[in-house]
Structures are given as C-alpha cells and as structure tokens.
N, C-alpha and C. Protein backbone atom coordinates (compact mmCIF):
# COMPACT_ATOMS: atom_id res chain seq x y z
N UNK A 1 55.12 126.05 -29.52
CA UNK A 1 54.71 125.33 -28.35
C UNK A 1 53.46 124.48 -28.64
N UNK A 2 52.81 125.16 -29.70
CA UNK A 2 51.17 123.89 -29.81
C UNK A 2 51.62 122.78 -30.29
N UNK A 3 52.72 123.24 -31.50
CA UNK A 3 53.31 121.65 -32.08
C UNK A 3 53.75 121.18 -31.44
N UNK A 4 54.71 121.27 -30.58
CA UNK A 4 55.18 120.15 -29.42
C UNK A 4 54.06 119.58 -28.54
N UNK A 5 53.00 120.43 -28.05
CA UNK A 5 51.63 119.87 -27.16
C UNK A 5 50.91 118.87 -28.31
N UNK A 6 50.48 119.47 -29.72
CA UNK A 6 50.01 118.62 -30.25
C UNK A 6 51.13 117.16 -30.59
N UNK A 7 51.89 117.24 -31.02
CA UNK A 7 52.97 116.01 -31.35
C UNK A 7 53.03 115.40 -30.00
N UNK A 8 52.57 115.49 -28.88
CA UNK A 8 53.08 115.01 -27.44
C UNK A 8 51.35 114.09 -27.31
N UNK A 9 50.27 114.73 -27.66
CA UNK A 9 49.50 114.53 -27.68
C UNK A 9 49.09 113.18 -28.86
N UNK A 10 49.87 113.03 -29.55
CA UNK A 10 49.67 112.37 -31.05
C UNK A 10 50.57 111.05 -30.73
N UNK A 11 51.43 110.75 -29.96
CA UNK A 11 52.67 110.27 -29.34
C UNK A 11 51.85 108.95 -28.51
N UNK A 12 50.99 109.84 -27.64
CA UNK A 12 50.59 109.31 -26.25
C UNK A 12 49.36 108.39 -26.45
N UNK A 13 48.55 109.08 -27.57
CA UNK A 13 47.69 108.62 -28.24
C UNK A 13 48.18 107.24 -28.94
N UNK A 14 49.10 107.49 -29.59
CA UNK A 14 49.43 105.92 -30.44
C UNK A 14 49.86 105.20 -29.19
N UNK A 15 50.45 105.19 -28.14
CA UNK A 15 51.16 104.59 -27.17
C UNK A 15 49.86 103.64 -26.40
N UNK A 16 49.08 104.76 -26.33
CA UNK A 16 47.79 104.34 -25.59
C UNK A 16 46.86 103.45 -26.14
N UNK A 17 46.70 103.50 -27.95
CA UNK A 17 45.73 102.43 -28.66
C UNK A 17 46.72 101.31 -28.77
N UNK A 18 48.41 100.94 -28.92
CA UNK A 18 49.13 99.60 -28.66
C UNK A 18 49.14 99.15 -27.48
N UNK A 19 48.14 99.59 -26.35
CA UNK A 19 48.80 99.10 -24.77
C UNK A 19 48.38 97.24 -24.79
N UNK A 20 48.72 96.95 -24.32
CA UNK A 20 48.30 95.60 -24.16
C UNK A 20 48.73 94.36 -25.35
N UNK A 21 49.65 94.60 -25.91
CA UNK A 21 50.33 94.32 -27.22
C UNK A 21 51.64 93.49 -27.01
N UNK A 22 51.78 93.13 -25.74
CA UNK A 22 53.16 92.07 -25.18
C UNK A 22 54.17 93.05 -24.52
N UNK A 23 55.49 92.80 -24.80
CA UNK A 23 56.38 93.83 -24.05
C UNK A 23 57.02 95.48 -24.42
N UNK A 24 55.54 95.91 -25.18
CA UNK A 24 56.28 97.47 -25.32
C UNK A 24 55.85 98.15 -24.56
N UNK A 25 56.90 99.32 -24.71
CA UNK A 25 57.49 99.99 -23.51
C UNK A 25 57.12 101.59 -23.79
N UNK A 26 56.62 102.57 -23.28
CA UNK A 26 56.64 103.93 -23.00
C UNK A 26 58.06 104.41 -21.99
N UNK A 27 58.77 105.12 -22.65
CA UNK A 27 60.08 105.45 -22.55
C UNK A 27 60.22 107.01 -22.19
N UNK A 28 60.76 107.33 -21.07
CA UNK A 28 60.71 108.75 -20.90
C UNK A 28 62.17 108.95 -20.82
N UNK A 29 62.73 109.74 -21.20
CA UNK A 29 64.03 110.49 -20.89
C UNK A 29 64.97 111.29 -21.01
N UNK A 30 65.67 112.06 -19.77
CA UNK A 30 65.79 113.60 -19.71
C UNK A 30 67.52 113.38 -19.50
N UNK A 31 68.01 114.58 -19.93
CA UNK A 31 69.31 114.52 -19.87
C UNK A 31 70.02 115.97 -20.38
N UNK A 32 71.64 115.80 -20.30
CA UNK A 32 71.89 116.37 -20.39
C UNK A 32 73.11 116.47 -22.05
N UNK A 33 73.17 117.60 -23.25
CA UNK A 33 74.04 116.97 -24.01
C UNK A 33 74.84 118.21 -24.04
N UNK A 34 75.86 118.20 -24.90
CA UNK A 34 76.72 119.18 -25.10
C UNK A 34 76.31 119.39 -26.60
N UNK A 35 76.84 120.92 -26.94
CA UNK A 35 76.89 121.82 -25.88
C UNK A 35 75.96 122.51 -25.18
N UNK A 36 75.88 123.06 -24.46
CA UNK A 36 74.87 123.20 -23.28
C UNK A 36 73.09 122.99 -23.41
N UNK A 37 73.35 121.95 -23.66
CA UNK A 37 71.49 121.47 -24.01
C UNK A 37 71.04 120.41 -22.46
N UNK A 38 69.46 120.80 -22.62
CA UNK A 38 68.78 120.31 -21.71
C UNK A 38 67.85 119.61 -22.76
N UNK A 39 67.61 118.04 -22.44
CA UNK A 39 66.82 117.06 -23.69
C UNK A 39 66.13 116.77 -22.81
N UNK A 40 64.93 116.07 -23.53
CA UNK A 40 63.70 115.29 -22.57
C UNK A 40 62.90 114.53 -24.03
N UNK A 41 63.13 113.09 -24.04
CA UNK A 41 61.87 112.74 -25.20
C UNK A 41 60.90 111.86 -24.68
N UNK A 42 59.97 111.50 -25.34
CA UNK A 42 58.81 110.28 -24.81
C UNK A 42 58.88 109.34 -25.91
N UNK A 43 58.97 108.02 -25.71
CA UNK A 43 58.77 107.77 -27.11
C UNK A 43 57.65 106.03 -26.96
N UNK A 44 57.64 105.15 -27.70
CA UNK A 44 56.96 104.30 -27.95
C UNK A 44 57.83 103.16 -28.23
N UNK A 45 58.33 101.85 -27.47
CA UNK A 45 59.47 100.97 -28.05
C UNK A 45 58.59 99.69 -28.29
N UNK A 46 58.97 99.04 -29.47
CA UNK A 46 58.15 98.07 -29.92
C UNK A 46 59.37 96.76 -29.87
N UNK A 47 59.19 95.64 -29.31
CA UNK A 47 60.13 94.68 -29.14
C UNK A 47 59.89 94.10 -31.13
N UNK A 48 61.17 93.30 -31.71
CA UNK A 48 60.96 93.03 -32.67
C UNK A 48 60.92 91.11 -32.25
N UNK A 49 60.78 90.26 -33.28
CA UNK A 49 61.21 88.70 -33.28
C UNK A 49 62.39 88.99 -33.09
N UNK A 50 63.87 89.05 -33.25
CA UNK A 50 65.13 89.10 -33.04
C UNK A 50 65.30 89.62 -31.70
N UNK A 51 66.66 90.10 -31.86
CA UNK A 51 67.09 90.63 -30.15
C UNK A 51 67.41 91.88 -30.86
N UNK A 52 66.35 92.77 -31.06
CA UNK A 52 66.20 94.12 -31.29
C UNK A 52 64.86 94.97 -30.83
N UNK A 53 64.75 96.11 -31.05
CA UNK A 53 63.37 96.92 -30.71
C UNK A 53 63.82 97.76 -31.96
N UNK A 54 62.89 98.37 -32.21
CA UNK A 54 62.08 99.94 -32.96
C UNK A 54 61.32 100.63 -32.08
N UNK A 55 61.67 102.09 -31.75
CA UNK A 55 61.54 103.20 -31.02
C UNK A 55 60.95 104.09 -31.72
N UNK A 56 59.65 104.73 -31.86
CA UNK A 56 58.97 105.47 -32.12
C UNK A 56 59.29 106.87 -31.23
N UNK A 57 59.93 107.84 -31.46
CA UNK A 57 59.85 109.33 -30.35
C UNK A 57 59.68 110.43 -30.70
N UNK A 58 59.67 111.25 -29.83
CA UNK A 58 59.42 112.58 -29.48
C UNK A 58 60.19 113.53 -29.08
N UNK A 59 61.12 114.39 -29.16
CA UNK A 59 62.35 114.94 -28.69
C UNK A 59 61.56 116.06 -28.15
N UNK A 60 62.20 117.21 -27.27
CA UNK A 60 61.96 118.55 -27.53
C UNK A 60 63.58 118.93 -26.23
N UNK A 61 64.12 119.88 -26.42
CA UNK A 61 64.92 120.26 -25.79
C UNK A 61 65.29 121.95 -25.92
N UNK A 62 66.59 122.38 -25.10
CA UNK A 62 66.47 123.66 -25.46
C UNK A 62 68.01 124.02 -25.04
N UNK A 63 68.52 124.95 -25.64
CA UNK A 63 70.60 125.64 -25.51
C UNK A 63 70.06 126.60 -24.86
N UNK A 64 71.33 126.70 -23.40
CA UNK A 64 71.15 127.83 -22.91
C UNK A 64 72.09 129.03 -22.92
N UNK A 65 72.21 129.69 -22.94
CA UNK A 65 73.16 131.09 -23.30
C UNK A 65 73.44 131.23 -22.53
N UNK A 66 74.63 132.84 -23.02
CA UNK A 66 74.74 133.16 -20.97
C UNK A 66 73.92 134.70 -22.02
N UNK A 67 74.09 135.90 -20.86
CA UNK A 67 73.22 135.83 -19.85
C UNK A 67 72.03 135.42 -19.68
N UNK A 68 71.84 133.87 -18.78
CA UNK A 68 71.06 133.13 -18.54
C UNK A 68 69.16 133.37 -18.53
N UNK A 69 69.47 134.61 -18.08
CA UNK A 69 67.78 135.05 -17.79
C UNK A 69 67.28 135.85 -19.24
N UNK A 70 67.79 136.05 -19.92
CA UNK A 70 67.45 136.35 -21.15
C UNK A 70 66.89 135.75 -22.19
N UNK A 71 67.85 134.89 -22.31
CA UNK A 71 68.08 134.06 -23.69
C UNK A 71 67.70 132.68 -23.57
N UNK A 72 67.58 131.99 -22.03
CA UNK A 72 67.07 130.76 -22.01
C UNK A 72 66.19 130.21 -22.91
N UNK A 73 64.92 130.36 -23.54
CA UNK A 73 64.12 130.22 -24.19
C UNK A 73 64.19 130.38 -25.86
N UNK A 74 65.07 130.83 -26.16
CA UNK A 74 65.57 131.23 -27.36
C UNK A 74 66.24 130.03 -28.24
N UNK A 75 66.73 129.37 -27.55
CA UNK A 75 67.58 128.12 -28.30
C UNK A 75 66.65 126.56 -28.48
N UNK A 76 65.47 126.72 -28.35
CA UNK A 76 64.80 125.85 -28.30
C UNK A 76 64.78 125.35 -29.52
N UNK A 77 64.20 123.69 -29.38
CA UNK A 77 64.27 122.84 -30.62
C UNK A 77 63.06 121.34 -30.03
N UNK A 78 62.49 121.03 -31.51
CA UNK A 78 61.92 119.91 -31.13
C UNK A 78 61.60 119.12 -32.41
N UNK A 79 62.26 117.38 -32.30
CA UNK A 79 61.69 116.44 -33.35
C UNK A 79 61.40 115.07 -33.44
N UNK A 80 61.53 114.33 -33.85
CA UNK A 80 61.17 113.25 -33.95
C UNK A 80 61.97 112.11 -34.94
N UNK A 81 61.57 110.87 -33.95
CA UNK A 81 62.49 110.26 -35.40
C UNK A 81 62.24 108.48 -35.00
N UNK A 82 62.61 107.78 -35.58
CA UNK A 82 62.70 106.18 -35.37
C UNK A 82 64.02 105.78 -35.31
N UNK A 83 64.14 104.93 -34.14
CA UNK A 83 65.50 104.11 -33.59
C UNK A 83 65.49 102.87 -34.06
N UNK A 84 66.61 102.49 -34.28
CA UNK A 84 66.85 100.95 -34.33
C UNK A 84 67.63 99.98 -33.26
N UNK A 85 67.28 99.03 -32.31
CA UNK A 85 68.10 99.14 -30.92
C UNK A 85 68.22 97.97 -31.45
N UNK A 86 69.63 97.46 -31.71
CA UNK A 86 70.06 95.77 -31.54
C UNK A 86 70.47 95.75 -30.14
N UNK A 87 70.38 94.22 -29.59
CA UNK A 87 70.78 94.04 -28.21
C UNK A 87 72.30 93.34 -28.54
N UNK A 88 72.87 93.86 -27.66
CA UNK A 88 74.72 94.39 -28.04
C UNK A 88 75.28 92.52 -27.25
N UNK A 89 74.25 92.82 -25.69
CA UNK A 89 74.39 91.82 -24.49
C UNK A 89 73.49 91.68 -23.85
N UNK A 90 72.96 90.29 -23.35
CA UNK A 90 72.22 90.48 -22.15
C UNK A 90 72.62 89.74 -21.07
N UNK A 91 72.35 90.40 -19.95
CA UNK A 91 72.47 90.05 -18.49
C UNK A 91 71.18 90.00 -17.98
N UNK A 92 71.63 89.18 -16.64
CA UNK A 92 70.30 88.21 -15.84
C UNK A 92 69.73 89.45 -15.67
N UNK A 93 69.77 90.64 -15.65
CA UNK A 93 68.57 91.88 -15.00
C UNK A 93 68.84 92.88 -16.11
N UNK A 94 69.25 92.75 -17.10
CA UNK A 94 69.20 93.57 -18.35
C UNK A 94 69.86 93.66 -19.64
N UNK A 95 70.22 94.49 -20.13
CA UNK A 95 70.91 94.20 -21.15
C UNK A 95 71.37 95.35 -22.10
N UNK A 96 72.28 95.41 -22.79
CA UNK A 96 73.46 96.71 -23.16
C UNK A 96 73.02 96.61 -24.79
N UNK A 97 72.75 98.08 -25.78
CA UNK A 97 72.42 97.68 -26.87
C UNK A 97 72.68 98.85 -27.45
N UNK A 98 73.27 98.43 -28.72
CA UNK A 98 73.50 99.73 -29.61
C UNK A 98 72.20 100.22 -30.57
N UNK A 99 72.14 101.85 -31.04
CA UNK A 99 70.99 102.09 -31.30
C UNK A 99 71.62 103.03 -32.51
N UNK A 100 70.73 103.48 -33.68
CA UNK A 100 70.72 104.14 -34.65
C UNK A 100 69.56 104.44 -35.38
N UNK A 101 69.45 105.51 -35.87
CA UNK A 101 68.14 106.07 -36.84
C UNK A 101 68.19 107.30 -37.45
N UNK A 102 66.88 107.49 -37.68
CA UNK A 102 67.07 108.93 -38.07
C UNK A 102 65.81 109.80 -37.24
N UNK A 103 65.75 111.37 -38.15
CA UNK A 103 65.21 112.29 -37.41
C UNK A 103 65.12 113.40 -37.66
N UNK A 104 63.96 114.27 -37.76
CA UNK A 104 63.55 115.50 -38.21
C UNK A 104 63.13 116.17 -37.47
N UNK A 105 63.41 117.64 -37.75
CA UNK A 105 62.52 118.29 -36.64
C UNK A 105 62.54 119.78 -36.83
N UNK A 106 62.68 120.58 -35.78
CA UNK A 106 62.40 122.79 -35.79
C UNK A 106 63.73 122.82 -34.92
N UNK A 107 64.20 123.57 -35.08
CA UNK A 107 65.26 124.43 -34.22
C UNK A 107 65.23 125.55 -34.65
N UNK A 108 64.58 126.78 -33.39
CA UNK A 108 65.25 128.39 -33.56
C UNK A 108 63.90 128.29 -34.83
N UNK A 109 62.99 128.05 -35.26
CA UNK A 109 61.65 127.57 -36.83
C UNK A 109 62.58 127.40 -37.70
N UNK A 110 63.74 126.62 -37.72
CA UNK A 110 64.33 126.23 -39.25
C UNK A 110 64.42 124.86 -39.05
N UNK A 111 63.95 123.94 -40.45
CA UNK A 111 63.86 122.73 -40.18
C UNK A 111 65.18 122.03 -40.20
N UNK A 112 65.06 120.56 -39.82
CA UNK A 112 66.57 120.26 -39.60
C UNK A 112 66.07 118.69 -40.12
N UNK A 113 66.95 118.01 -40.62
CA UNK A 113 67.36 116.88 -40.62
C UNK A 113 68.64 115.93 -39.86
N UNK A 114 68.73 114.66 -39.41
CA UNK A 114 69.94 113.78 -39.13
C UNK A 114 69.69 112.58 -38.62
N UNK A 115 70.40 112.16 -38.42
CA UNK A 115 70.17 111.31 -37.48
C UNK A 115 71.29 111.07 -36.44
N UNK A 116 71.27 109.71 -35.74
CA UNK A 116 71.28 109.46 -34.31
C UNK A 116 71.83 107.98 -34.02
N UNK A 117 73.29 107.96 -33.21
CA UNK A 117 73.92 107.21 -33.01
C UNK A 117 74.06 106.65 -31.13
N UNK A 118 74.13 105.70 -31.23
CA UNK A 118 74.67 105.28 -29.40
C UNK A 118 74.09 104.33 -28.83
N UNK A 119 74.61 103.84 -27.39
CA UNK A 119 74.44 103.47 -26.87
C UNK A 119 73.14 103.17 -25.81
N UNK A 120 72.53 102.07 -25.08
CA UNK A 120 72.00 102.10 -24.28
C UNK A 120 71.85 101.18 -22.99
N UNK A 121 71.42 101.11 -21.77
CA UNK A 121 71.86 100.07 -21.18
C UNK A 121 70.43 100.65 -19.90
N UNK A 122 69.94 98.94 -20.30
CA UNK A 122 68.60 98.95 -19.22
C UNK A 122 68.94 98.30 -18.22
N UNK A 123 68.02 98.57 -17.24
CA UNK A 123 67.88 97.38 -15.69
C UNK A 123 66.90 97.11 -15.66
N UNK A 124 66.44 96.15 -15.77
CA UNK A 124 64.66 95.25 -15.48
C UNK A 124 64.57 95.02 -14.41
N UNK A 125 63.74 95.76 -13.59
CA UNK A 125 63.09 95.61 -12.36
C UNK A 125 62.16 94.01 -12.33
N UNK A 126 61.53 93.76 -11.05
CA UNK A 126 60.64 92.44 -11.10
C UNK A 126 59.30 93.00 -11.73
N UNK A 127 59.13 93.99 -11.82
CA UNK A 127 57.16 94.97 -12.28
C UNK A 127 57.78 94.49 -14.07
N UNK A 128 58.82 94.39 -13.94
CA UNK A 128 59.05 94.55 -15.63
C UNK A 128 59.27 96.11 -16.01
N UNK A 129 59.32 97.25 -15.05
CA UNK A 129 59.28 98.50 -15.43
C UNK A 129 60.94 98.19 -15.50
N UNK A 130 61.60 99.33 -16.57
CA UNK A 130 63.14 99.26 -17.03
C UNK A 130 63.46 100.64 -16.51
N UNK A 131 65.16 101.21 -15.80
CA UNK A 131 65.83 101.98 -15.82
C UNK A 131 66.66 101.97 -16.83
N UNK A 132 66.82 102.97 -17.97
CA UNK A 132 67.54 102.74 -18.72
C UNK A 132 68.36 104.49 -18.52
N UNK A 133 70.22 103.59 -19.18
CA UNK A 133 70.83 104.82 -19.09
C UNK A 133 71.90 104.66 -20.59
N UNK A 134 71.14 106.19 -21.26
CA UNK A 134 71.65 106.13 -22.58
C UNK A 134 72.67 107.16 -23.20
N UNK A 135 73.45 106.73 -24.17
CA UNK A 135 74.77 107.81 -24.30
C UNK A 135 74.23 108.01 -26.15
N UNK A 136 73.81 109.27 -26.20
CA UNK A 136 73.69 109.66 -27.81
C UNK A 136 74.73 110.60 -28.15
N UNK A 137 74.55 110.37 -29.35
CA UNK A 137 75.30 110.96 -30.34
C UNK A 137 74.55 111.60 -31.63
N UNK A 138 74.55 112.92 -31.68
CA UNK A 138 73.18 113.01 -33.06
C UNK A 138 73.89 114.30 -34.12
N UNK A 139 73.96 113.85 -35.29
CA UNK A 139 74.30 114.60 -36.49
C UNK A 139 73.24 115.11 -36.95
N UNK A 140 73.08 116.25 -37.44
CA UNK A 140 72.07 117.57 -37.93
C UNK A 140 72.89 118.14 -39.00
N UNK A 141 71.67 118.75 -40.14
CA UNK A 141 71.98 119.23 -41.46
C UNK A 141 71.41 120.43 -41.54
N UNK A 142 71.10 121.35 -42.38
CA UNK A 142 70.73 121.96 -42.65
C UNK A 142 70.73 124.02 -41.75
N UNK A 143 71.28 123.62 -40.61
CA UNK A 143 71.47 124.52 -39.72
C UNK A 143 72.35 124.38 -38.72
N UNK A 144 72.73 125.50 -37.75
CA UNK A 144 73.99 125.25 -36.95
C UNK A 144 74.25 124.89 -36.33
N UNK A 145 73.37 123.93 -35.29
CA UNK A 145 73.86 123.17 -34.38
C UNK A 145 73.86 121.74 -34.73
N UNK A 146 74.84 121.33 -35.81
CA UNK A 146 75.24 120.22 -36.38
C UNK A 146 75.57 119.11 -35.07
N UNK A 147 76.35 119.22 -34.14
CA UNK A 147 76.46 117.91 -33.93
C UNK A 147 76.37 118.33 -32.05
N UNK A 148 75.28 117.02 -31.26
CA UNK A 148 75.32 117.09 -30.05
C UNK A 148 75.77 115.61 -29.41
N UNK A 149 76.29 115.72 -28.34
CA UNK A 149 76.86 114.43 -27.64
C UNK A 149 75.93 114.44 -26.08
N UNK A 150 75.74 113.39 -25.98
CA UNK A 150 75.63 113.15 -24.09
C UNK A 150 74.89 112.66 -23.82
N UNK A 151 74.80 112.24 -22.16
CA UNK A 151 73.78 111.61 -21.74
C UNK A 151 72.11 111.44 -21.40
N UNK A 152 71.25 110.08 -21.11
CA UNK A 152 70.17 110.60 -20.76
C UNK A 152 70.23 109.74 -19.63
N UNK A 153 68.97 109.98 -18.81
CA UNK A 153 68.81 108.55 -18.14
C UNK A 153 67.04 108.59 -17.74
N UNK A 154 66.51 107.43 -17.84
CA UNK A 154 64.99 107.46 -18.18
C UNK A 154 64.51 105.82 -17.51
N UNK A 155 63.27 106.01 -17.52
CA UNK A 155 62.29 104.66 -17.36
C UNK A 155 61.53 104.54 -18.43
N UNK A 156 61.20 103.11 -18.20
CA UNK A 156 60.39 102.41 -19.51
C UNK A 156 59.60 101.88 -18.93
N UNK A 157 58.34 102.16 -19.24
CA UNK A 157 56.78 101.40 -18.62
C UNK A 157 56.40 100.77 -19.04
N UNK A 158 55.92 99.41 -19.03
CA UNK A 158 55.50 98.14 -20.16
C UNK A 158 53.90 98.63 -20.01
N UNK A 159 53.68 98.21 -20.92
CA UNK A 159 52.17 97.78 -21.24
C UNK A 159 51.36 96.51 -20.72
C-alpha cells in the first residue's frame, strides 16, 4: 500500500511541475475488466506534433473471489506503464483512437511484465475538460493472471 501512495504521489507530482505546458491532460479512470477485476489508473497525457499523445500512468486494481468478505483484498495488483494513442478519427466534439504500450508492475508481490492494447474514444466539452470511454486489452508474463479484457470510462483535465 505505501508503494501505490508513494507511486500516486510521484505521478501527481510530475503532472503538477508540466501544468501549464499547452494541451495535457490528467486522466482518471475506473472500470471494470474480466475476469472479475475492479481497475482505477491516473495517468499524465502529453499531446505529440502528429495526431497522437504519450500517456504516462498509474494502474492499481484488485480480483475478487467468492466468498466475497474474505478474500476481497487478496487479489490485488498495481503498475505502470507508457501508452501510445494514434488518433484513429476525429469528430467536431472528439475523436476515436487506438492505443498500445507497455507495462510493469506487483500482483499478489510477484512482479509482472506486458503490455497493453485498445481502444479509446473522447468527448471535448467547451472547458476543454474530455469524457473519455476506453476498451483495453492487456497481456501479462511472468504470473497467472495473463490476460484481462474490458472497459473504463474516465475524465481528462487539461492544464
């Protein structure tokens, strides 16, 4: 739990010395993947010259068991990693973009490697603040919960 407070802390910090830097974005978002995981990351999106971004994040999530009141806490996991977002399309209030990277991290204290495939699709408000709703896909090595699917859905705060 300190490493996730400290890494959350280390996150917010870099987010906070780029503020004022043109259109990047502080990105929050919670969701749900299979199999039975609860996700939530923060991350840092940096617009590139092209019609792409680079995503700096933060993962932490957790599998829930049955019987529920037991074991909830047990399946926990948390890492990090860098995205690559090309913009797929854009429309007059947003725009649809495929994303890929990689990513390290703890699950259960065994380390893990993979990376991270999918989709994303924002709405630009007039503040410039974004609703974005994203479909991942993420491959893992080294331990057993190799592969998760599903959704998130989150806001993006400009600077």
């Amino acid at each position: 739990m300190k490493r996730l407070i400290i890494l959350s802390a280390f996150i917010i910090g870099f987010v906070m010395a780029k503020a004022g830097e043109g259109d990047q974005h502080l990105t929050v978002n919670v969701g749900i993947m299979a199999p039975y995981t609860l996700d939530a990351t923060i991350g840092y999106e940096h617009p590139l010259t092209t019609n792409s971004a680079i995503e700096v994040y933060g993962e932490a999530g957790d599998h829930w068991r049955t019987p529920v009141c037991h074991n909830f806490w047990k399946g926990w996991f948390w890492d990090g990693g860098v995205l690559y977002k090309h913009r797929l399309a854009k429309f007059k209030n947003g725009s649809f973009k495929a994303l890929g990277g990689l990513q390290t991290g703890l699950v259960e204290k065994k380390y893990f490697f993979g990376f991270e495939l999918g989709f994303e699709y924002e709405y630009v408000f007039r503040n410039n603040w974004a609703l974005s709703i994203r479909q991942k896909n993420t491959v893992n090595f080294l331990h057993g919960d190799t592969f998760r699917s599903g959704g998130l859905i989150g806001i993006k705060i400009p600077f």
